[in-house]
N, C-alpha and C. Protein backbone atom coordinates (compact mmCIF):
# COMPACT_ATOMS: atom_id res chain seq x y z
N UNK A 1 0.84 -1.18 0.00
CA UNK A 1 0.00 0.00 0.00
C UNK A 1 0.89 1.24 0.00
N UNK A 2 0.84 2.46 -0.81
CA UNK A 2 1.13 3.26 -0.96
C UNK A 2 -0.22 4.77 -0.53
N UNK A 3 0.98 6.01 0.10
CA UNK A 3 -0.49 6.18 0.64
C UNK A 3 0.51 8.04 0.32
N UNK A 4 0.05 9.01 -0.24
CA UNK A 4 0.50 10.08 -0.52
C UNK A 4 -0.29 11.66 0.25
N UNK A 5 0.55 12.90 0.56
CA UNK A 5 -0.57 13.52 0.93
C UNK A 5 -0.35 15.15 0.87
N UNK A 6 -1.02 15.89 0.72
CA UNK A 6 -0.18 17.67 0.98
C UNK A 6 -1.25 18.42 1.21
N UNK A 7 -0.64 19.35 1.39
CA UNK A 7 -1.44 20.34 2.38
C UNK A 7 -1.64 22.00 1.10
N UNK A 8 -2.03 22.71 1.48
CA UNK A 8 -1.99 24.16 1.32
C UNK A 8 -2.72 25.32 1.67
N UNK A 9 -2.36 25.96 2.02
CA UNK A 9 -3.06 27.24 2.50
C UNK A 9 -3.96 28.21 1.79
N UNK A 10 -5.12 27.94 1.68
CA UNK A 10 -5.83 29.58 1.14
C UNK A 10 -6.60 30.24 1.53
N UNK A 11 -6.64 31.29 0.90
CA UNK A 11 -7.01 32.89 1.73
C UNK A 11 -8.47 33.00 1.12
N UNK A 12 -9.10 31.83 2.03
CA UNK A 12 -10.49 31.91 2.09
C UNK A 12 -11.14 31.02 2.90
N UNK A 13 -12.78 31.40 4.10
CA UNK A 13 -12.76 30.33 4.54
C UNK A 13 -13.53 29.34 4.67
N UNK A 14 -12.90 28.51 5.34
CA UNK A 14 -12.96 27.18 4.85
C UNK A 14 -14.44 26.46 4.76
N UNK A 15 -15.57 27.05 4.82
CA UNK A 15 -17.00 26.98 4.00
C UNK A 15 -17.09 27.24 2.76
N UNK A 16 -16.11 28.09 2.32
CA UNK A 16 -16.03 28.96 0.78
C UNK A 16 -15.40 27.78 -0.06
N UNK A 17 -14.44 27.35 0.36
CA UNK A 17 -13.12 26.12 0.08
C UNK A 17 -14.20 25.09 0.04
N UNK A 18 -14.63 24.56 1.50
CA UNK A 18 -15.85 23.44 0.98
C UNK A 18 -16.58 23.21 0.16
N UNK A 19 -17.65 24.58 0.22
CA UNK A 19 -18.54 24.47 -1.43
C UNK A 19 -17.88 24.62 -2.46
N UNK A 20 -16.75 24.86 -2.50
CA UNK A 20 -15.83 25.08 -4.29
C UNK A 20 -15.57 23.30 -4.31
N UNK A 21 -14.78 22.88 -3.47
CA UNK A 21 -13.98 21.42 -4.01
C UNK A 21 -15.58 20.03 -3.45
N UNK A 22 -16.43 20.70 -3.02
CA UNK A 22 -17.88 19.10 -3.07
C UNK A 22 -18.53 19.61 -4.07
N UNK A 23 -18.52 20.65 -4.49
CA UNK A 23 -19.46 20.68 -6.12
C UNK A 23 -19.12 19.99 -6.95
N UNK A 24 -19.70 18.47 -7.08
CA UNK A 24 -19.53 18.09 -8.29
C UNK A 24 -19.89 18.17 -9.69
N UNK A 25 -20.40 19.33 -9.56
CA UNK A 25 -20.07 19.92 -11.18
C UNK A 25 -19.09 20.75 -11.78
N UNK A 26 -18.22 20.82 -10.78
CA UNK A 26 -17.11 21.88 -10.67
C UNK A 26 -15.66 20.80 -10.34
N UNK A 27 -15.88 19.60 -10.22
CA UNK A 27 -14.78 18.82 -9.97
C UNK A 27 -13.85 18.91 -11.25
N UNK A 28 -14.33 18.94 -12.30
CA UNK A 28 -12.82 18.94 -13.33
C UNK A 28 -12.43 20.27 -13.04
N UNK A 29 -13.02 20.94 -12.52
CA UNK A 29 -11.77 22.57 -13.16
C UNK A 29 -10.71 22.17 -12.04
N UNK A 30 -10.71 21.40 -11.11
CA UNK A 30 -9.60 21.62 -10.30
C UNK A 30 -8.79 20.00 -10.01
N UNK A 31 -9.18 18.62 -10.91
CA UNK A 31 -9.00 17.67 -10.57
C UNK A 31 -7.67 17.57 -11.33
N UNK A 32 -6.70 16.89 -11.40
CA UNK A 32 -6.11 16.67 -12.74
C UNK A 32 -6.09 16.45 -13.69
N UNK A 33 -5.99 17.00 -14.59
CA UNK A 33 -6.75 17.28 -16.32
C UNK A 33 -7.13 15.95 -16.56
N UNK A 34 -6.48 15.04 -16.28
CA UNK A 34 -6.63 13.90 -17.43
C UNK A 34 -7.99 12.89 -16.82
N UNK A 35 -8.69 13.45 -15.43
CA UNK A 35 -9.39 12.95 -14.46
C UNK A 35 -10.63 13.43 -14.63
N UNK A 36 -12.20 13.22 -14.95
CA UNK A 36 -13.35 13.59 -15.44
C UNK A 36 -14.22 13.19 -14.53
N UNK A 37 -15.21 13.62 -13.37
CA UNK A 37 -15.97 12.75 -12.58
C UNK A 37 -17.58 13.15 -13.45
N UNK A 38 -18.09 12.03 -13.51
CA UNK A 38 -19.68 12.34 -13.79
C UNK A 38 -20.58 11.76 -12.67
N UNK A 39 -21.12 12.21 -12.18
CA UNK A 39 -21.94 12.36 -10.81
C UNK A 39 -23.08 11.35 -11.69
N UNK A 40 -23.68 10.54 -11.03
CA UNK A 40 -24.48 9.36 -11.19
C UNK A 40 -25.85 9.69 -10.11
N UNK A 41 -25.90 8.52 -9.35
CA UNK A 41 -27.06 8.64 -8.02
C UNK A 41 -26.08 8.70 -7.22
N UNK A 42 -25.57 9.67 -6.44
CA UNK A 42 -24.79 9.76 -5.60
C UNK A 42 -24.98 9.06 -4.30
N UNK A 43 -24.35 8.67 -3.99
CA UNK A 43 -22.60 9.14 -3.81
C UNK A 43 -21.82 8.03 -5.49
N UNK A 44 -22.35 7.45 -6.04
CA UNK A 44 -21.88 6.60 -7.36
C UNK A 44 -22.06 7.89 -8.15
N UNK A 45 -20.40 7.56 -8.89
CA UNK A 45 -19.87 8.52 -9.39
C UNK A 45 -18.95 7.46 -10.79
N UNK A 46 -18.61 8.27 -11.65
CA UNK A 46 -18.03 7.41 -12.77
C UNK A 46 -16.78 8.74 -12.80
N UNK A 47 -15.40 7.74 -12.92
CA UNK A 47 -14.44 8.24 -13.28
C UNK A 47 -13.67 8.35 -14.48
N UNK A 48 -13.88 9.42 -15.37
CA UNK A 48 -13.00 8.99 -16.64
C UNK A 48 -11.61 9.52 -16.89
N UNK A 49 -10.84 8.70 -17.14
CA UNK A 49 -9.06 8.83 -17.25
C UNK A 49 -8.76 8.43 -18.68
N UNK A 50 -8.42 10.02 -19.00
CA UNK A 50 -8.18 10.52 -20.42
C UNK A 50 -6.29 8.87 -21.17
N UNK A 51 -6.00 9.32 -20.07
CA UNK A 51 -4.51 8.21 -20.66
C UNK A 51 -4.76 7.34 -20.98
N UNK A 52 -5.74 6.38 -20.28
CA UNK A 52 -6.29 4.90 -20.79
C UNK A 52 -7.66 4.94 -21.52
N UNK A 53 -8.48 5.96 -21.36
CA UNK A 53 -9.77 6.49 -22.04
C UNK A 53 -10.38 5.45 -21.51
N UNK A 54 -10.31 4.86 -20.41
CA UNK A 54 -11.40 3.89 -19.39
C UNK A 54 -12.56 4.93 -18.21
N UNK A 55 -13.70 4.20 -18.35
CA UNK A 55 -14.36 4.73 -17.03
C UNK A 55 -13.94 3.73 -15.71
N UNK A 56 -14.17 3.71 -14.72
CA UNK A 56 -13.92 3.70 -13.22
C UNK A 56 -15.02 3.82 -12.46
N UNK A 57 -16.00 3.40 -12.28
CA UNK A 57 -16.98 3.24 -10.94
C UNK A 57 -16.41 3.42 -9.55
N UNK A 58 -16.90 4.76 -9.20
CA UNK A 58 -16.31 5.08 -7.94
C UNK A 58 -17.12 5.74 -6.80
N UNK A 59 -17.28 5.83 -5.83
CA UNK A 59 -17.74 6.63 -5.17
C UNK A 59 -17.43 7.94 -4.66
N UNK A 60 -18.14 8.76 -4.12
CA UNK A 60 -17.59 10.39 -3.89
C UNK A 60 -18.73 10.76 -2.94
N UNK A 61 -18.16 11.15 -1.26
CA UNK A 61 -19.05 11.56 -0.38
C UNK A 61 -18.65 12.48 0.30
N UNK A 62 -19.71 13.67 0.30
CA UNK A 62 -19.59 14.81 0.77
C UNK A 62 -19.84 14.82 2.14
N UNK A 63 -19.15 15.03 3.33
CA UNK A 63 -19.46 14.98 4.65
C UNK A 63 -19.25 16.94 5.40
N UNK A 64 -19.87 17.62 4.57
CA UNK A 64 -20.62 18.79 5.33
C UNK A 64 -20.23 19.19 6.55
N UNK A 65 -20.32 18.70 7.80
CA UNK A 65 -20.14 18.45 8.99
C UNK A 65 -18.92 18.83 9.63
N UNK A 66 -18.52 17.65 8.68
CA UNK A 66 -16.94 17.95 8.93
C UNK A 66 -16.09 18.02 8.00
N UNK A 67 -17.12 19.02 6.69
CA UNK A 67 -15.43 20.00 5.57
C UNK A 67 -14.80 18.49 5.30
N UNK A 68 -15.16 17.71 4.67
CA UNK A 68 -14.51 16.67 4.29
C UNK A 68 -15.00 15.88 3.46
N UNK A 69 -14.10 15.50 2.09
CA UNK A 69 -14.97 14.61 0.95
C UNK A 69 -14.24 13.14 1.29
N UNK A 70 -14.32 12.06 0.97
CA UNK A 70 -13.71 11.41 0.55
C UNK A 70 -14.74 10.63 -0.81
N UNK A 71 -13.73 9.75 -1.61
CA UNK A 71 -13.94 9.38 -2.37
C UNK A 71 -13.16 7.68 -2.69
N UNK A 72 -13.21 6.74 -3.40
CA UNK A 72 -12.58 5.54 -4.28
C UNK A 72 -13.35 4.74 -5.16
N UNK A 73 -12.78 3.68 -5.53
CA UNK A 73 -13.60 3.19 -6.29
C UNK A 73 -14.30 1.90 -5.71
N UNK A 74 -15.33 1.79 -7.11
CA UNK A 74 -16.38 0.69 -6.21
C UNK A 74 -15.72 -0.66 -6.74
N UNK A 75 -16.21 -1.41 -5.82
CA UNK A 75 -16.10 -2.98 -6.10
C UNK A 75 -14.64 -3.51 -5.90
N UNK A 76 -13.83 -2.86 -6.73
CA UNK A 76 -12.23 -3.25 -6.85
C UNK A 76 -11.63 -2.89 -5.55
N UNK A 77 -11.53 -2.00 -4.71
CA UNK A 77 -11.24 -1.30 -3.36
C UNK A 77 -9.52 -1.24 -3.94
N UNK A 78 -9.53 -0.88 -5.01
CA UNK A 78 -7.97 -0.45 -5.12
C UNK A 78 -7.26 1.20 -4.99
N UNK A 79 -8.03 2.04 -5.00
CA UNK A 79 -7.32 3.43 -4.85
C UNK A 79 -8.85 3.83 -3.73
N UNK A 80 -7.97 4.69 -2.97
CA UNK A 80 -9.60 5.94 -2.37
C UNK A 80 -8.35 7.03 -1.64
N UNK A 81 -9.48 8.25 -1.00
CA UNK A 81 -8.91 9.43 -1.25
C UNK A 81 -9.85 10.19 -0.03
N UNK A 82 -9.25 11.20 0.30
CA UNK A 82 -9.83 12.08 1.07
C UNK A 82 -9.65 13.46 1.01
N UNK A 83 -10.37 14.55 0.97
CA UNK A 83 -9.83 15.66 1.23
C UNK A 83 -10.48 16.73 2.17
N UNK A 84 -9.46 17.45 3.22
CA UNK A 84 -10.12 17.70 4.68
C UNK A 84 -10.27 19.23 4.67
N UNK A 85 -10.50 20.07 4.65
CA UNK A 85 -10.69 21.92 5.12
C UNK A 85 -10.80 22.08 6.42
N UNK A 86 -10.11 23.03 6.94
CA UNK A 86 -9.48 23.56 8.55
C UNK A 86 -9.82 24.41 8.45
N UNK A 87 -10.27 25.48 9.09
CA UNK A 87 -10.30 27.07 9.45
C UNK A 87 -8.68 27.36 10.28
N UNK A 88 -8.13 28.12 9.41
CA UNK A 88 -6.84 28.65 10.34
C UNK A 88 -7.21 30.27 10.92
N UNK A 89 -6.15 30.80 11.48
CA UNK A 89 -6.61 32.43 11.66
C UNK A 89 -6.64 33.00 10.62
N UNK A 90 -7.30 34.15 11.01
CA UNK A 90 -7.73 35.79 10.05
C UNK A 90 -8.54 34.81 8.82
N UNK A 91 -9.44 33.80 9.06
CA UNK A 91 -10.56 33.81 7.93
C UNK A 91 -9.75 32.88 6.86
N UNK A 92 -8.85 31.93 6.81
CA UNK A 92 -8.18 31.39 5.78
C UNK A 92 -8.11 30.01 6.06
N UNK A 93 -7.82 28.89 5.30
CA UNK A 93 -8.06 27.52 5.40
C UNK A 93 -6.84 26.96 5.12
N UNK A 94 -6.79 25.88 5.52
CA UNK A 94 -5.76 24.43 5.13
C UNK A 94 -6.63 23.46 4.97
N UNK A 95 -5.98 23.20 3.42
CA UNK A 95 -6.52 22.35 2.59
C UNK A 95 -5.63 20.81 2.69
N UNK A 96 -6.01 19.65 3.03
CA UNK A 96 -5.28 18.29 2.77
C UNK A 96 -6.00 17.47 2.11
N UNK A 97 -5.01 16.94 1.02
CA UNK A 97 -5.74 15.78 0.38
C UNK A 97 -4.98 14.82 0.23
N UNK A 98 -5.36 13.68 0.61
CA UNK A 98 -4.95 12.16 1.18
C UNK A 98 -4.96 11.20 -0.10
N UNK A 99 -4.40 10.31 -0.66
CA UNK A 99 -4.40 9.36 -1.55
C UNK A 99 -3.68 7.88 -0.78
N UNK A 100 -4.52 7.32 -0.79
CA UNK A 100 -4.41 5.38 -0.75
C UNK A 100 -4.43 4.55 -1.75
N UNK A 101 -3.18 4.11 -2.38
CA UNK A 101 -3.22 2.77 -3.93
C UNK A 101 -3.15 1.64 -2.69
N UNK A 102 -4.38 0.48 -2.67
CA UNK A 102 -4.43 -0.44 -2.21
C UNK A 102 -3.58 -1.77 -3.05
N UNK A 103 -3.81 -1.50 -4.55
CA UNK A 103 -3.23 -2.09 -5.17
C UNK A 103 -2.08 -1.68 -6.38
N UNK A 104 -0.90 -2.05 -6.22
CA UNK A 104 0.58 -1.33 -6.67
C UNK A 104 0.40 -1.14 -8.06
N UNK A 105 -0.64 -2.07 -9.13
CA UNK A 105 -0.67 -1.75 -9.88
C UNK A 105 -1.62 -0.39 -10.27
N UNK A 106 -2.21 0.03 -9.80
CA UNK A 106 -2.40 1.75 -9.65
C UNK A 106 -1.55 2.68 -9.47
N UNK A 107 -0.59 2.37 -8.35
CA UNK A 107 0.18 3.56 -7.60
C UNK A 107 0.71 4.52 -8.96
N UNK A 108 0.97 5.44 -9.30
CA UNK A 108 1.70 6.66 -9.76
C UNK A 108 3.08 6.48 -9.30
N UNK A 109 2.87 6.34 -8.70
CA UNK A 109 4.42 6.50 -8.19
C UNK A 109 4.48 7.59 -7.13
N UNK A 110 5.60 7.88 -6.11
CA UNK A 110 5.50 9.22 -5.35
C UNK A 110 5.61 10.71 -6.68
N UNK A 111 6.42 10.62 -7.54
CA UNK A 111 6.67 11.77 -8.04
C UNK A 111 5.27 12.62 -9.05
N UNK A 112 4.55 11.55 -9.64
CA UNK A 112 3.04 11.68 -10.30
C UNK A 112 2.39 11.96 -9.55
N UNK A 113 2.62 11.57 -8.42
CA UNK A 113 1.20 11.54 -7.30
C UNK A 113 1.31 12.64 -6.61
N UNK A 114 2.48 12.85 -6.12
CA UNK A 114 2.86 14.21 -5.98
C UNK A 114 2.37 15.65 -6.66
N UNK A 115 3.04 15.24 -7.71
CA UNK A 115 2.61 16.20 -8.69
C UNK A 115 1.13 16.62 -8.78
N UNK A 116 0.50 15.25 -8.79
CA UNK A 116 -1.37 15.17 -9.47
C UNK A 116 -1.55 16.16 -8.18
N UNK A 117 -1.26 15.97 -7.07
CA UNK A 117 -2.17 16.56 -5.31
C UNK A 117 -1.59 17.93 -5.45
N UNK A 118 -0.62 18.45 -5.82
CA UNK A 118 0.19 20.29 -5.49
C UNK A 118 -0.80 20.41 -7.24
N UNK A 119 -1.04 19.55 -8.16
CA UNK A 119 -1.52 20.60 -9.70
C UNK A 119 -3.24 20.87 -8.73
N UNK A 120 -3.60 19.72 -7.90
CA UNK A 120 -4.83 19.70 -7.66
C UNK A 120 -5.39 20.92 -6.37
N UNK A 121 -4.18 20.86 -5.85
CA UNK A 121 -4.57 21.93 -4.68
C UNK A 121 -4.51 23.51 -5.31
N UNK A 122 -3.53 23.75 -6.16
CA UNK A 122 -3.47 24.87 -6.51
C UNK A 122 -4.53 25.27 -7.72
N UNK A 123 -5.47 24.17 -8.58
CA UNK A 123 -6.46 24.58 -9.12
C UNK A 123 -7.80 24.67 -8.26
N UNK A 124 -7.51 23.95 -7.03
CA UNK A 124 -9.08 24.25 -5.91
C UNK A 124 -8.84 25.81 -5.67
N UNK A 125 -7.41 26.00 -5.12
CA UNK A 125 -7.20 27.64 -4.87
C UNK A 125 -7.68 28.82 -6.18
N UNK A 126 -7.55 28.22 -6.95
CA UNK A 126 -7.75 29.55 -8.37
C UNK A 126 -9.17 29.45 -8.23
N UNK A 127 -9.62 28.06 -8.44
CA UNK A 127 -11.39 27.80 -8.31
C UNK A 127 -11.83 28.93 -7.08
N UNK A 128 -11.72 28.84 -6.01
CA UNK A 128 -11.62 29.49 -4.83
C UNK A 128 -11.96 31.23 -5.07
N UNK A 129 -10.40 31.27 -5.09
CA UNK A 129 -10.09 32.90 -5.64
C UNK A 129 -11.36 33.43 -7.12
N UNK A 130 -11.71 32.72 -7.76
CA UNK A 130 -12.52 32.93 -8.92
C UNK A 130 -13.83 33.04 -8.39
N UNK A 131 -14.39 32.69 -7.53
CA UNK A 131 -15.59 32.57 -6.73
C UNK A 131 -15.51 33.97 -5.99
N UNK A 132 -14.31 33.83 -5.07
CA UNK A 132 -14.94 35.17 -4.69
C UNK A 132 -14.79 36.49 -5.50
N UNK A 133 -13.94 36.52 -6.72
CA UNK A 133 -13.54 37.63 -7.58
C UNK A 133 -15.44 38.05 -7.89
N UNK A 134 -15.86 36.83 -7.92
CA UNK A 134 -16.67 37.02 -8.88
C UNK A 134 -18.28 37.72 -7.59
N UNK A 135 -17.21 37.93 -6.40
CA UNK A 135 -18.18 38.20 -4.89
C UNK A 135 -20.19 37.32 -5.31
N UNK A 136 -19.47 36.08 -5.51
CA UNK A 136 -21.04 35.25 -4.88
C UNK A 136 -20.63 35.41 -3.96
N UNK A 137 -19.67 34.95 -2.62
CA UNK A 137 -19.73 34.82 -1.35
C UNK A 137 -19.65 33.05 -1.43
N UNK A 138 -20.59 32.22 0.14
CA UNK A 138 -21.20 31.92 -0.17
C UNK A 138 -21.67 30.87 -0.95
C-alpha cells in the first residue's frame, strides 16, 4: 500500500473552500486534467481517465459536517482518497488531500502523485479565488 498527501493554504474560509472542491459539477476545473468525474445517483460517481480512455466506478461523499470529501472506487477497493478543510486564523483555510493505492498496480508512483495533489490543490485555490472575484460569497 502506498499512501501520498499535501497540504496548502488559502485565503479563504474554509466553508467557501468546501462548497468550491464538493461541487460536483465543478470537480474537473480543479482535478487533474486527465481525471473527469460524472456524478451518477450519488454518492456513485463514474471516473473517466483521459490516458487509458477507461471509465472507473467510484464513489464520492460529501461529509458537510466535517469539511470533508472522501472518495474511491467501487467494487475493486484499489485506490480511495480524502480531502479535509481547517479554518486557520484571520478567515483562511488548510486544505489536505490524502491518496491510498491499495493495489501497486495503480500507484503513480510518489513523483506523479505528488505532482497530481500540489496541480490539484493549486487549481481548488484559483477555483476558490474565482468565486470570490466574482463576490457570490457563499
Amino acid at each position: 500500500m502506498s499512501e501520498y498527501e499535501r497540504s496548502r493554504t488559502m485565503p479563504a474560509r474554509p466553508e467557501d473552500v468546501f462548497d468550491r472542491a464538493a461541487d460536483v459539477d465543478r470537480l474537473d476545473a480543479w482535478l487533474p486534467g486527465a481525471l473527469h468525474v460524472r456524478a451518477g445517483d450519488l454518492p456513485a460517481v463514474t471516473v473517466h481517465e483521459d490516458g487509458t480512455d477507461e471509465d472507473t466506478p467510484a464513489l464520492l461523499r460529501a461529509r458537510p459536517e466535517q469539511m470533508r470529501l472522501e472518495w474511491g472506487t467501487r467494487g475493486q477497493g484499489s485506490y480511495a482518497g480524502w480531502l479535509q478543510v481547517a479554518g486557520i486564523d484571520s478567515g483562511a483555510s488548510e486544505v489536505t488531500v490524502h491518496l491510498s493505492f491499495f493495489d501497486d498496480g495503480h500507484d503513480p508512483g510518489e513523483r506523479a502523485a505528488g505532482e497530481a495533489l500540489d496541480s490539484s490543490l493549486r487549481g481548488l485555490e484559483e477555483q476558490v479565488r474565482l468565486r470570490a472575484g466574482h463576490g457570490t460569497g457563499r
